[in-house]
Protein backbone atom coordinates (compact mmCIF):
# COMPACT_ATOMS: atom_id res chain seq x y z
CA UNK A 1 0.00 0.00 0.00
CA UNK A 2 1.21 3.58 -0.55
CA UNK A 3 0.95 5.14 2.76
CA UNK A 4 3.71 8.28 2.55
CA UNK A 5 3.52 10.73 -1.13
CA UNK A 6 6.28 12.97 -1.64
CA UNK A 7 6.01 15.00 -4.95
CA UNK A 8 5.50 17.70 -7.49
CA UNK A 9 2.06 19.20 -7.55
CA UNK A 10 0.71 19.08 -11.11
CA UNK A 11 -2.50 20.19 -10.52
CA UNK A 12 -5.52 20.29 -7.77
CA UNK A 13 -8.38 21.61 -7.38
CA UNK A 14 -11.87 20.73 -5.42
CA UNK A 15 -10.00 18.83 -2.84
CA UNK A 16 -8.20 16.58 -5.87
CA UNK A 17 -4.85 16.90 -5.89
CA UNK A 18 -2.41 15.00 -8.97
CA UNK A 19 0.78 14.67 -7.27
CA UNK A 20 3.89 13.28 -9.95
CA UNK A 21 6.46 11.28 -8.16
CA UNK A 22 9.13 8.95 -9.84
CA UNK A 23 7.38 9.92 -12.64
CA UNK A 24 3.70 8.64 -11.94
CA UNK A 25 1.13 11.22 -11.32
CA UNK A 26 -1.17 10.37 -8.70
CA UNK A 27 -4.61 11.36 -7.66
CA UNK A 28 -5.27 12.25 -4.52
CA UNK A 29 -8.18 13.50 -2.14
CA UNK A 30 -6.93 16.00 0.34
CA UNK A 31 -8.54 18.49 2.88
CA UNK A 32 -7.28 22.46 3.11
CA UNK A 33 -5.08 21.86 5.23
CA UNK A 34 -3.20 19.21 3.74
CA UNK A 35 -3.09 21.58 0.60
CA UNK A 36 -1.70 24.13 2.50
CA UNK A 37 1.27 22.30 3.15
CA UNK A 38 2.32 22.87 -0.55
CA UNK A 39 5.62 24.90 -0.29
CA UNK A 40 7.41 25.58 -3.93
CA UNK A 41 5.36 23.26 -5.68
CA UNK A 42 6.14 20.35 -3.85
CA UNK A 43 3.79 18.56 -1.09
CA UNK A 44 4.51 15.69 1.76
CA UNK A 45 1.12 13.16 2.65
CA UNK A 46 0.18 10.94 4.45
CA UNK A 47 -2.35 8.44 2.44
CA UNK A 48 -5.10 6.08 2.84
CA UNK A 49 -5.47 4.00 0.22
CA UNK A 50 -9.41 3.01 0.14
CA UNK A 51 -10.00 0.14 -2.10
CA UNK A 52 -13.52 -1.30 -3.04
CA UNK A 53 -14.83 -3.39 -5.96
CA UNK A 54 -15.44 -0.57 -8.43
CA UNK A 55 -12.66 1.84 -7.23
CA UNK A 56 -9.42 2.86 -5.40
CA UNK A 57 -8.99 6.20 -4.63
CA UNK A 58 -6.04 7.46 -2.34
CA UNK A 59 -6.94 10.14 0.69
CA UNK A 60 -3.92 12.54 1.92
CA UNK A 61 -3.31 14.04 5.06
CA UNK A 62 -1.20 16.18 6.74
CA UNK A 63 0.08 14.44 9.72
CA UNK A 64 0.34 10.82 10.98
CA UNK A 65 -1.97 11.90 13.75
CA UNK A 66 -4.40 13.41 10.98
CA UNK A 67 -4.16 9.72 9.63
CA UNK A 68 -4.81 8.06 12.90
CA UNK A 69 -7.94 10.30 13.68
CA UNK A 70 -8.77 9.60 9.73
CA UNK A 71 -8.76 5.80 10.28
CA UNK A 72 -10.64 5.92 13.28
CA UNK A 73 -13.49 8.14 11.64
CA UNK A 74 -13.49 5.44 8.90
CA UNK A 75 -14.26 2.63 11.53
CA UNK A 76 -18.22 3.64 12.60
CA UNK A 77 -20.37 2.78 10.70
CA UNK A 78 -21.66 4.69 8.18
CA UNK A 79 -18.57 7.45 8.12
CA UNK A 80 -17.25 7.16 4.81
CA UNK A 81 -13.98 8.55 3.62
CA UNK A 82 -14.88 11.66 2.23
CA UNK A 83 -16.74 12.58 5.35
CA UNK A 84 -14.09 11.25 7.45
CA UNK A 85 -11.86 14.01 5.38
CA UNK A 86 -14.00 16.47 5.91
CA UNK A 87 -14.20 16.26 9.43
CA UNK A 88 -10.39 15.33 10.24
CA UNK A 89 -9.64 18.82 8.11
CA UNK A 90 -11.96 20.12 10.96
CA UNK A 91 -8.54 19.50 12.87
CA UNK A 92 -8.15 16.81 15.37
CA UNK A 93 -8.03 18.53 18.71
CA UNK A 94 -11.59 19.97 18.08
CA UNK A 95 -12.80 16.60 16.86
CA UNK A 96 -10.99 15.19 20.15
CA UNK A 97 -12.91 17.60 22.39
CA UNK A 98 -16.12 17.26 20.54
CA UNK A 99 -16.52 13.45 21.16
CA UNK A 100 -14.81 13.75 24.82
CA UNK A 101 -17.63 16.25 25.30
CA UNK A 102 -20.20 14.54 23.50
CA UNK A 103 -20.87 17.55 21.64
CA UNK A 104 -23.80 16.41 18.98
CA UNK A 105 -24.20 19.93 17.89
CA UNK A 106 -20.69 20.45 16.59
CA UNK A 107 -20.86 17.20 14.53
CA UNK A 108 -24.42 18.19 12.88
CA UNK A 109 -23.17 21.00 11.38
CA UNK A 110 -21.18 19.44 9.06
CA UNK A 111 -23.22 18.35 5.38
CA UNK A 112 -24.33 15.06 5.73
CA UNK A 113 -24.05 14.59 9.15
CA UNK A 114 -27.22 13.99 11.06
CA UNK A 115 -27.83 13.44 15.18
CA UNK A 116 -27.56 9.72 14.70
CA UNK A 117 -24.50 9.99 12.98
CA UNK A 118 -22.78 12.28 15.12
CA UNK A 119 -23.99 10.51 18.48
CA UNK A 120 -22.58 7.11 16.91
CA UNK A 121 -19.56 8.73 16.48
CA UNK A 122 -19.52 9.79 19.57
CA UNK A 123 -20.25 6.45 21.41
CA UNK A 124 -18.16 4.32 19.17
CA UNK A 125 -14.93 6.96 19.65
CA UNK A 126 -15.21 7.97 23.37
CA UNK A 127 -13.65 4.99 24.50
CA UNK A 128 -10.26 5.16 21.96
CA UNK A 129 -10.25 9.28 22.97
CA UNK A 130 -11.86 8.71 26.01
CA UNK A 131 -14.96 10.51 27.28
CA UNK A 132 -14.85 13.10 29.81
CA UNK A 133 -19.00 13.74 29.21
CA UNK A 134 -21.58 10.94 28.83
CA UNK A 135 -24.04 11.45 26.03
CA UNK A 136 -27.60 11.90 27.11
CA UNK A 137 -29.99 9.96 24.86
CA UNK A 138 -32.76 10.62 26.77
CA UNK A 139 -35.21 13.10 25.29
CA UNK A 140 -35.32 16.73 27.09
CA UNK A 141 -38.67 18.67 28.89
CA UNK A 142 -40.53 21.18 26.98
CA UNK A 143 -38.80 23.06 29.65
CA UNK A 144 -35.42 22.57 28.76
CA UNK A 145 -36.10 22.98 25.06
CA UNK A 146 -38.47 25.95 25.63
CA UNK A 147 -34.83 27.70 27.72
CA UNK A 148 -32.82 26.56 25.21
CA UNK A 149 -34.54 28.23 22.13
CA UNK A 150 -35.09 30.94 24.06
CA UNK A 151 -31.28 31.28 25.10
CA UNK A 152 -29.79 30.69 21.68
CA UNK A 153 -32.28 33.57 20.39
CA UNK A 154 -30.09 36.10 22.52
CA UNK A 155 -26.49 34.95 21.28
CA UNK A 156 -25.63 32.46 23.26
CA UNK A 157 -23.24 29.69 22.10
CA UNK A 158 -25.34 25.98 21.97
CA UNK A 159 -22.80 24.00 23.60
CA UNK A 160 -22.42 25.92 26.33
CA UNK A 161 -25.75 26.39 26.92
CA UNK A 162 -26.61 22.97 27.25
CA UNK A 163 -23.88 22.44 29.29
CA UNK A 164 -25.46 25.34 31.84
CA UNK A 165 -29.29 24.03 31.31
CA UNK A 166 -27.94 20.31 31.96
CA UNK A 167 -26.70 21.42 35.31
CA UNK A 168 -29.77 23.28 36.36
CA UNK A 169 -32.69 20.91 37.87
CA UNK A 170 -35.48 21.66 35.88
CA UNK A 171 -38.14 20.02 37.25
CA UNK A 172 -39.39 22.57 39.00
CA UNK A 173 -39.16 25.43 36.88
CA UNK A 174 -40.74 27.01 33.82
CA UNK A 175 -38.76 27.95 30.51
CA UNK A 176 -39.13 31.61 32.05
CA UNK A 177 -37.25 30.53 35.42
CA UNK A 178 -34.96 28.66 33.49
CA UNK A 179 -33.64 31.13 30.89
CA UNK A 180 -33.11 33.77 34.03
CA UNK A 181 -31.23 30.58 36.36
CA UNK A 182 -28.97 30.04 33.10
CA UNK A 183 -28.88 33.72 32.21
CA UNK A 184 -26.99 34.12 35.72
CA UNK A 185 -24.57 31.20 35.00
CA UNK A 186 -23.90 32.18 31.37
CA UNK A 187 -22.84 36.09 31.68
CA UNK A 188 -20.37 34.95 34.29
């Protein structure tokens, strides 16, 4: 398998890249920032080769840790390599902290990517980049989704406003109570 490139850029464009080296051009798919990387022409990558029936394609990367995150993207279910590009260009330390946080929101955002998707991803990756949050499956109050509309309609960032509302106890409290309870944490 061809797992390092080292080459000339010929040509790229729309996250295809035709790298010559030893004098066969090869194409390649790679995120921004692997294509920022090119320096006089010439580019270093780290590949993937993904090989089915009707195709083989190669993916770059920048780093070997790009690569790892890459791979392990490519083993849930239903994350296929182009998506697994598209979120490793994301860069890895916010993908890290997104699944240790079991951050649904940040992983929906992305094309393609619905709430089962991104709590898979989540679940199956916590415990290879551990998980410092526990995802909550359980469907929220009226209460709690009442605050949070309400909240994100001043400004507020969603993550941490779910973080805030999930530390509140709701139970007794009206979407009214609740925004002005979380308004208190929030402005801190």
């Amino acid at each position: 398998m061809i797992a390092y490139l080292q080459g000339s850029v010929k040509t790229y464009a729309d996250y295809i890249i035709v790298i010559t080296s030893g004098g066969v051009g090869y194409k390649v798919f790679a995120g921004n920032r692997a294509l920022s990387q090119i320096k006089d022409g010439q580019i270093q990558l780290f590949t993937y080769a993904h090989i089915r029936e009707d195709r083989q394609e190669l993916y770059g990367l920048a780093s070997e840790s790009d690569l790892q995150l890459f791979e392990m993207l490519l083993s849930v279910s239903g994350c296929g390599p182009k998506m697994a590009l598209t979120l490793t260009d994301a860069g890895a330390a916010r993908i890290i902290e997104a699944i240790q946080q079991a951050d649904v929101t940040y992983f929906t955002s992305f094309p393609r990517v619905g709430k089962k998707l991104a709590q898979k991803l989540i679940i199956e990756l916590k415990n290879k980049l551990g998980g410092l949050t526990e995802l909550d499956l359980a469907p929220k109050s009226e209460t709690y989704e009442d605050a949070l509309a309400g909240l994100l309609t001043l400004g507020f960032d969603e993550p941490n406003v779910r973080k805030v509302l999930n530390d509140l106890d709701l139970a007794n409290m009206d979407a009214a109570a609740a925004i002005k309870a979380a308004l208190g944490k929030l402005k801190k």
